[in-house]
Structures are given as structure tokens and as C-alpha cells.
C-alpha atoms as a PDB file:
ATOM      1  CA  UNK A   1     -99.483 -19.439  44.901  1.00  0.00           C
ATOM      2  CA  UNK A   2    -101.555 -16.959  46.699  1.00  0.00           C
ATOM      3  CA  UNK A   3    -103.428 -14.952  44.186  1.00  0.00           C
ATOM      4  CA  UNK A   4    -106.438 -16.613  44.397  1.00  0.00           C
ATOM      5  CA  UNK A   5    -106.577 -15.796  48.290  1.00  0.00           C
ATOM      6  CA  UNK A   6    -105.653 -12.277  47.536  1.00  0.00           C
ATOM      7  CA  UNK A   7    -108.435 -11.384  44.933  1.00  0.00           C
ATOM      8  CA  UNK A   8    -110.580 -12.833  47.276  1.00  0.00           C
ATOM      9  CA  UNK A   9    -109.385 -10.848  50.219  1.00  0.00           C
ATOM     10  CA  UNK A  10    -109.931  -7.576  47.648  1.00  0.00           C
ATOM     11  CA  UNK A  11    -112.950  -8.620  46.822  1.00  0.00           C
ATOM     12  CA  UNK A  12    -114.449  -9.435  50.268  1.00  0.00           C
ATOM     13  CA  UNK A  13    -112.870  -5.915  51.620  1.00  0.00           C
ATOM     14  CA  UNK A  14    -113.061  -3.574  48.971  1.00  0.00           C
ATOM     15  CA  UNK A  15    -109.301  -3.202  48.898  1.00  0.00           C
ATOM     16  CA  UNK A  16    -106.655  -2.566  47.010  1.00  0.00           C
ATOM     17  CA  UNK A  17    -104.258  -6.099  46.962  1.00  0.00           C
ATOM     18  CA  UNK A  18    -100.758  -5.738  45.685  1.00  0.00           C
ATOM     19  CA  UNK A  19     -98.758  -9.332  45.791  1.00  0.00           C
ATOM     20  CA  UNK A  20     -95.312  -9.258  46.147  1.00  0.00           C
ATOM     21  CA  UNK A  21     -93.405 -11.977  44.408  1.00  0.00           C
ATOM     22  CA  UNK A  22     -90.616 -12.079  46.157  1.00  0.00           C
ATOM     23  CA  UNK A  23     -87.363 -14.188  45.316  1.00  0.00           C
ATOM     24  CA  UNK A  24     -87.469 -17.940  46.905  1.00  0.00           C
ATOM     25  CA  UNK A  25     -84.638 -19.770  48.818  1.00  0.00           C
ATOM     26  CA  UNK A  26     -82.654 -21.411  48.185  1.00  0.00           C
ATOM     27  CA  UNK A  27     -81.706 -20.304  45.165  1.00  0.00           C
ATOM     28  CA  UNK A  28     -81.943 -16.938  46.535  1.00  0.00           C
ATOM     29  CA  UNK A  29     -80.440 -16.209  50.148  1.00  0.00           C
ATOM     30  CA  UNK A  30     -81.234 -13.824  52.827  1.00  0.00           C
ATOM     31  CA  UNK A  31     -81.680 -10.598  52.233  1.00  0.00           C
ATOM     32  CA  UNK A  32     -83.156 -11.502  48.550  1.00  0.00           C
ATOM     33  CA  UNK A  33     -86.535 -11.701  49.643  1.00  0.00           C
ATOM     34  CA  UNK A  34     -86.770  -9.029  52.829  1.00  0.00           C
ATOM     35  CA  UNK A  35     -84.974  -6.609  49.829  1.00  0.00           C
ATOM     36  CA  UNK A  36     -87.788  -7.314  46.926  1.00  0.00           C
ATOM     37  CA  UNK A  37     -90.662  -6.853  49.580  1.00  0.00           C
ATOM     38  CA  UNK A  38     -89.139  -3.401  50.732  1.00  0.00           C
ATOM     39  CA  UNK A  39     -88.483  -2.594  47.653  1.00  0.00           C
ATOM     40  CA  UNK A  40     -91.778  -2.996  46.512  1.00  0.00           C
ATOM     41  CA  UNK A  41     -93.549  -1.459  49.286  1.00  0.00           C
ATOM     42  CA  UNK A  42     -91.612   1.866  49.127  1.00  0.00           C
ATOM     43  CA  UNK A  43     -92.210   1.770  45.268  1.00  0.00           C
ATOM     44  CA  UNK A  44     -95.757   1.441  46.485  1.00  0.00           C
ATOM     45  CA  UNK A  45     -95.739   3.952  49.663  1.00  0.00           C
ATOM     46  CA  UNK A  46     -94.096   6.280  46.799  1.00  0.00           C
ATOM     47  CA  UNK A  47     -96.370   6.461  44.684  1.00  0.00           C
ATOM     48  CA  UNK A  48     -99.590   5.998  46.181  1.00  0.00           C
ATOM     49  CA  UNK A  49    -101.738   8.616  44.261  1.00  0.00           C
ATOM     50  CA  UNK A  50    -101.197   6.655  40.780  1.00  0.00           C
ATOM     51  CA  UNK A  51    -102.731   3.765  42.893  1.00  0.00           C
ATOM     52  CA  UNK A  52    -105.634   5.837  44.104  1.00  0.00           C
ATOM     53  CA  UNK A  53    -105.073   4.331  47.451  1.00  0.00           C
ATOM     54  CA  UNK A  54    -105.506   6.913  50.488  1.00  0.00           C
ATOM     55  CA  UNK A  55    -101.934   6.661  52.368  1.00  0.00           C
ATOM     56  CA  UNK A  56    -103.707   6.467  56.096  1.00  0.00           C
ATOM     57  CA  UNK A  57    -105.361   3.120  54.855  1.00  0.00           C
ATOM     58  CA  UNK A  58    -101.977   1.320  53.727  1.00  0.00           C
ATOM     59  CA  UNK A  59    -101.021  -2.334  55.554  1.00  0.00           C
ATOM     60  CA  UNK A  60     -98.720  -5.042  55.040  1.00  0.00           C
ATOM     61  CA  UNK A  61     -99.711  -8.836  55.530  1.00  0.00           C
ATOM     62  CA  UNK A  62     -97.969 -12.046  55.264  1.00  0.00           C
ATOM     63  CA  UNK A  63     -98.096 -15.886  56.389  1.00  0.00           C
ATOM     64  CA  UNK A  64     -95.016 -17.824  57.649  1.00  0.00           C
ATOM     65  CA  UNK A  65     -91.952 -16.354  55.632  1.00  0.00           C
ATOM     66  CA  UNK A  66     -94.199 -13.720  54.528  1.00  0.00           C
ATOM     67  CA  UNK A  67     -95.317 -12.446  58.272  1.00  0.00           C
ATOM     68  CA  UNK A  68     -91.708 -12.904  58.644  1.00  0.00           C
ATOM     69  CA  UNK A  69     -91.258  -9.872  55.706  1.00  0.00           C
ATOM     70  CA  UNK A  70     -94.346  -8.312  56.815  1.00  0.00           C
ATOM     71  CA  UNK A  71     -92.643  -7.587  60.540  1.00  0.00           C
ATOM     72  CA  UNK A  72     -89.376  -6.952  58.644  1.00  0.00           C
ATOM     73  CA  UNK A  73     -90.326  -4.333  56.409  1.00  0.00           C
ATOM     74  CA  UNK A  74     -92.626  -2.808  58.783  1.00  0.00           C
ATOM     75  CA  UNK A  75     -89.752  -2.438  61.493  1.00  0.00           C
ATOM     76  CA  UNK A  76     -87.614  -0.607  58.834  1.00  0.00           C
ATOM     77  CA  UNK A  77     -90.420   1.632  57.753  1.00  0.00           C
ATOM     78  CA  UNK A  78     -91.257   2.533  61.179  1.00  0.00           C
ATOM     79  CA  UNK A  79     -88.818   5.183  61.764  1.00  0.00           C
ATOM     80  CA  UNK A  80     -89.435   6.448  57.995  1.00  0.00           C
ATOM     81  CA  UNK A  81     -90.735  10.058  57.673  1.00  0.00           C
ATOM     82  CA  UNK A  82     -90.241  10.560  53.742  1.00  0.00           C
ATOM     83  CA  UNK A  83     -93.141   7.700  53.479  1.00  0.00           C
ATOM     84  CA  UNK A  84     -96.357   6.906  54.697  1.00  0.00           C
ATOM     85  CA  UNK A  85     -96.615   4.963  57.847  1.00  0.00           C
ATOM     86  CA  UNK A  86     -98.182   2.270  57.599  1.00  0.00           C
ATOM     87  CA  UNK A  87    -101.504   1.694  59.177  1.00  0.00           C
ATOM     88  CA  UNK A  88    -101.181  -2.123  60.542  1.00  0.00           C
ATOM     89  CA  UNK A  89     -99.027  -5.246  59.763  1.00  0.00           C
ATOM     90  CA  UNK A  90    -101.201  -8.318  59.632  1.00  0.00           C
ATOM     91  CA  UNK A  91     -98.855 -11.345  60.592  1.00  0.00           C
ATOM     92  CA  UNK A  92    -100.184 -15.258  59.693  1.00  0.00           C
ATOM     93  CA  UNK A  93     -98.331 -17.970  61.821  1.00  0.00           C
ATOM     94  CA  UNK A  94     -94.971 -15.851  60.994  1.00  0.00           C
ATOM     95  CA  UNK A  95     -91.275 -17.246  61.951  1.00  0.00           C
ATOM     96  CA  UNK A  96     -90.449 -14.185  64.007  1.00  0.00           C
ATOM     97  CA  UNK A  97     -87.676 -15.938  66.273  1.00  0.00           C
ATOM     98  CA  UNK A  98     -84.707 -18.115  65.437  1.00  0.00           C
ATOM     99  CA  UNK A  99     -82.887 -17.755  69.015  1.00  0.00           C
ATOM    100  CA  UNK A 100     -84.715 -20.863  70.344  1.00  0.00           C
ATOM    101  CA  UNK A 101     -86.733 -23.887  68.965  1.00  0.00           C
ATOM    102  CA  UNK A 102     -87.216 -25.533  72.552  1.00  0.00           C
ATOM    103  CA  UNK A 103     -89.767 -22.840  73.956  1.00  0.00           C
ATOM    104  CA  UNK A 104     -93.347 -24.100  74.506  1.00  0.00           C
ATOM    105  CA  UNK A 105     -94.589 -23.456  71.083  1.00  0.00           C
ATOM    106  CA  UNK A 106     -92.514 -25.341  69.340  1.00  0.00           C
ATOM    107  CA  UNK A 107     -92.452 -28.568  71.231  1.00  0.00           C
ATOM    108  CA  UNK A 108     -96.362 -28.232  71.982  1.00  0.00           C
ATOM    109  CA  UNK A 109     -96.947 -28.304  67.971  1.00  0.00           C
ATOM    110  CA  UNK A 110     -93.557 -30.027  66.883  1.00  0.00           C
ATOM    111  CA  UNK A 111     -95.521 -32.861  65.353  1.00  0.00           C
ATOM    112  CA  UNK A 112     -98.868 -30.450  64.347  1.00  0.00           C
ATOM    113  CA  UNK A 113     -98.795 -30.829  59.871  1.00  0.00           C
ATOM    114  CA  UNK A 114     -98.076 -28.673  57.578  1.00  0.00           C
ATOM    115  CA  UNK A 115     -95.189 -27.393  58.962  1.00  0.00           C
ATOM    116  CA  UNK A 116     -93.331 -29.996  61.779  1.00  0.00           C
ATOM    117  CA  UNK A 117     -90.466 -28.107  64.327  1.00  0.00           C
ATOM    118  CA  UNK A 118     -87.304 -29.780  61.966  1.00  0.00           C
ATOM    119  CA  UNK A 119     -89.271 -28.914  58.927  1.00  0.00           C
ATOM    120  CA  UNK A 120     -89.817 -24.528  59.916  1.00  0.00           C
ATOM    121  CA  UNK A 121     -86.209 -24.986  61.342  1.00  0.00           C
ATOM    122  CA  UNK A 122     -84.889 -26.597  58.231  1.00  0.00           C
ATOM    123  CA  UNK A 123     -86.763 -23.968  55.890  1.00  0.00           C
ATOM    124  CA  UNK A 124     -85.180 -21.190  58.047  1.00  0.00           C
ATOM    125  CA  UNK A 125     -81.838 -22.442  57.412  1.00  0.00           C
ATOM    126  CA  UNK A 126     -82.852 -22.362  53.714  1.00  0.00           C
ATOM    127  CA  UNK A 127     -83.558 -18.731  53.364  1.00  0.00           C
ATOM    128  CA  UNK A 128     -80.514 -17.652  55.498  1.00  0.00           C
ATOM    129  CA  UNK A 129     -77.916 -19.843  54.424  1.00  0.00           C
ATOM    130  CA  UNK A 130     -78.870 -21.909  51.363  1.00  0.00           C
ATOM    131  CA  UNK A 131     -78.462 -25.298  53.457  1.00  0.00           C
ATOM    132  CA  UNK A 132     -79.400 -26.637  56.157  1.00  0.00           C
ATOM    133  CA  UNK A 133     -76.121 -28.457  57.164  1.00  0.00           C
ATOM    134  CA  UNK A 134     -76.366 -27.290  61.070  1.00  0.00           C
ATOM    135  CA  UNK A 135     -79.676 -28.452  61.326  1.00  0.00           C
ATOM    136  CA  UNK A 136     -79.118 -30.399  64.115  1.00  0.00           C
ATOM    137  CA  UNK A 137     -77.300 -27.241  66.082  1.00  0.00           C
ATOM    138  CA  UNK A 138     -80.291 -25.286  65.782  1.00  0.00           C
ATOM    139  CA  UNK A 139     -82.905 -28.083  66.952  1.00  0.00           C
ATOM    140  CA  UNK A 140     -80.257 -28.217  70.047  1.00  0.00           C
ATOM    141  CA  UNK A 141     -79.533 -24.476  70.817  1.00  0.00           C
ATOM    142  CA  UNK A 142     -76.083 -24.593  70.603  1.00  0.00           C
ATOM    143  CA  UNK A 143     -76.251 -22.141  67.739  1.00  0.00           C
ATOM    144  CA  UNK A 144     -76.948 -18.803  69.866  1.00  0.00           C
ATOM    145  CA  UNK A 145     -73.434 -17.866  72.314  1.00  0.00           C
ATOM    146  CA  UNK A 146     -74.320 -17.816  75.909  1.00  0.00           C
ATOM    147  CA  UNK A 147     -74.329 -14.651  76.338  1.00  0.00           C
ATOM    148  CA  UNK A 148     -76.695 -13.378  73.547  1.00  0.00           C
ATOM    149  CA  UNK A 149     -79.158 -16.222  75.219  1.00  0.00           C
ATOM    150  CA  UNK A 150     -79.251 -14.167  78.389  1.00  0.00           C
ATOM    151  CA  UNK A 151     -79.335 -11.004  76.430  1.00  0.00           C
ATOM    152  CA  UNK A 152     -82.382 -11.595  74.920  1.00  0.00           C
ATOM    153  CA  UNK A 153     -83.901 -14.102  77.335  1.00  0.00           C
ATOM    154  CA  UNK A 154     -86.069 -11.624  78.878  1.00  0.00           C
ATOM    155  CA  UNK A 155     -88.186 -11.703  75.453  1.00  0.00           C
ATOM    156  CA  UNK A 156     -87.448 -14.821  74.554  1.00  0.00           C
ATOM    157  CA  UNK A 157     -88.554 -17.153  77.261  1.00  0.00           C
ATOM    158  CA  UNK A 158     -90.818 -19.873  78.137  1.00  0.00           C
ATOM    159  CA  UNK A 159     -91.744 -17.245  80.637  1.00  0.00           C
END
């Protein structure tokens, strides 16, 4: 679905563009698709030279699930020291929380196409689970305990 974007990002930056075709939900849960994208990238960061790619110059991009990937995989690698670190992470409208659907974001642009506020939630639920059966828990908030909400509030906040 996105190689025509990709060539043209190559082509229009003189770079290098490797795709990863990652395993789709549902048929394939969480962590099918964070696995074949780190996967890939460390097959990548290993072997760089075959690639003729200079390892300072390497970065990682993605758009909704696939920023989601992009932040995942660069968060593991971060700490790596057997691999190249990576240069930048390049995130498109990713789905980087799934504490809260009620902050500002989500209500200002819960009726804004492609992608509605039950719609991201119910794709969410998709890659994690396979369903989407407590749909409504999610849209509500009563999935997270009370006590991871204030745990976390501090970055995840209308404030």
C-alpha cells in the first residue's frame, strides 16, 4: 500500500527506502507486527555495508500504526550499543497513547475522516487483542485502574 509513496520519497531525497511489510491484525496480534519491524531493522542496522548505506544517516518512519512501530522500535534500539543508533524517527499522525481517548485531541477531531475516535480506538483493540469486544470500556476510560491513571497523568493530561 505504500510503495508508491516510498519510491517517491527515495527518489525526491536521494535515499535509500526499505519497506517493512509487517504482519496485519487481526489475524496477527500484538507483538506480530512491533516483532517483524525490529526484526527487520536490526537485520538492516546489521548489515549496513551490503546496503551501502552510511550508519550515521539511518532513520525510521511510519504513519498511524506504523509511527506507532517507528517509536517502538526506536525506544528498544535506543539503549543498543552492538548497532547503529539511529539518526531520527519520523512519526506520521502515530497512535502513541492508549491510556485515554477523552483528552483534547481526540474529542477536538473525533468526527475529523479518515480515521473517527471509535474507529483509531476500535483498530487499536484490533492489533492488541484481535477484537474489539471492550470497545465501549476504552471510549469510557474505565479500562486503565485508578491508580496507573494518576501514575502516568503527569504525561498524559489535558494539561
Amino acid at each position: 500500500s505504500h510503495e508508491r509513496i516510498c519510491q517517491y520519497i527515495a527518489k525526491e531525497s536521494c535515499s535509500l527506502v526499505v519497506s517493512v511489510g509487517y504482519r496485519l491484525a487481526p489475524e496477527h496480534k500484538y507483538p506480530a507486527a512491533y516483532e517483524d519491524c525490529l526484526n527487520a531493522t536490526q537485520h538492516f542496522l546489521q548489515h549496513l555495508e551490503h546496503y551501502g548505506v552510511d550508519p550515521a544517516r539511518v532513520i525510521v518512519c511510519g504513519d498511524s500504526a506504523g509511527g506507532n512501530l517507528a517509536a517502538a522500535v526506536s525506544q528498544t534500539l535506543a539503549g543498543r550499543s552492538d548497532l547503529p543508533r539511529l539518526r531520527a524517527q519520523i512519526l506520521i499522525y502515530p497512535g502513541l497513547q492508549a491510556l485515554d481517548f477523552n483528552l483534547p485531541s481526540y474529542q477536538q477531531n473525533r468526527g475529523v475522516p479518515l480515521l473517527f475516535r471509535e474507529q483509531a480506538v476500535f483498530y487499536a483493540l484490533q492489533y492488541v487483542q484481535g477484537d474489539a469486544s471492550n470497545l465501549e470500556e476504552i471510549l469510557e476510560g474505565s479500562h486503565i485502574p485508578p491508580d496507573m491513571r494518576l501514575k502516568y497523568r503527569k504525561w498524559v493530561s489535558p494539561d
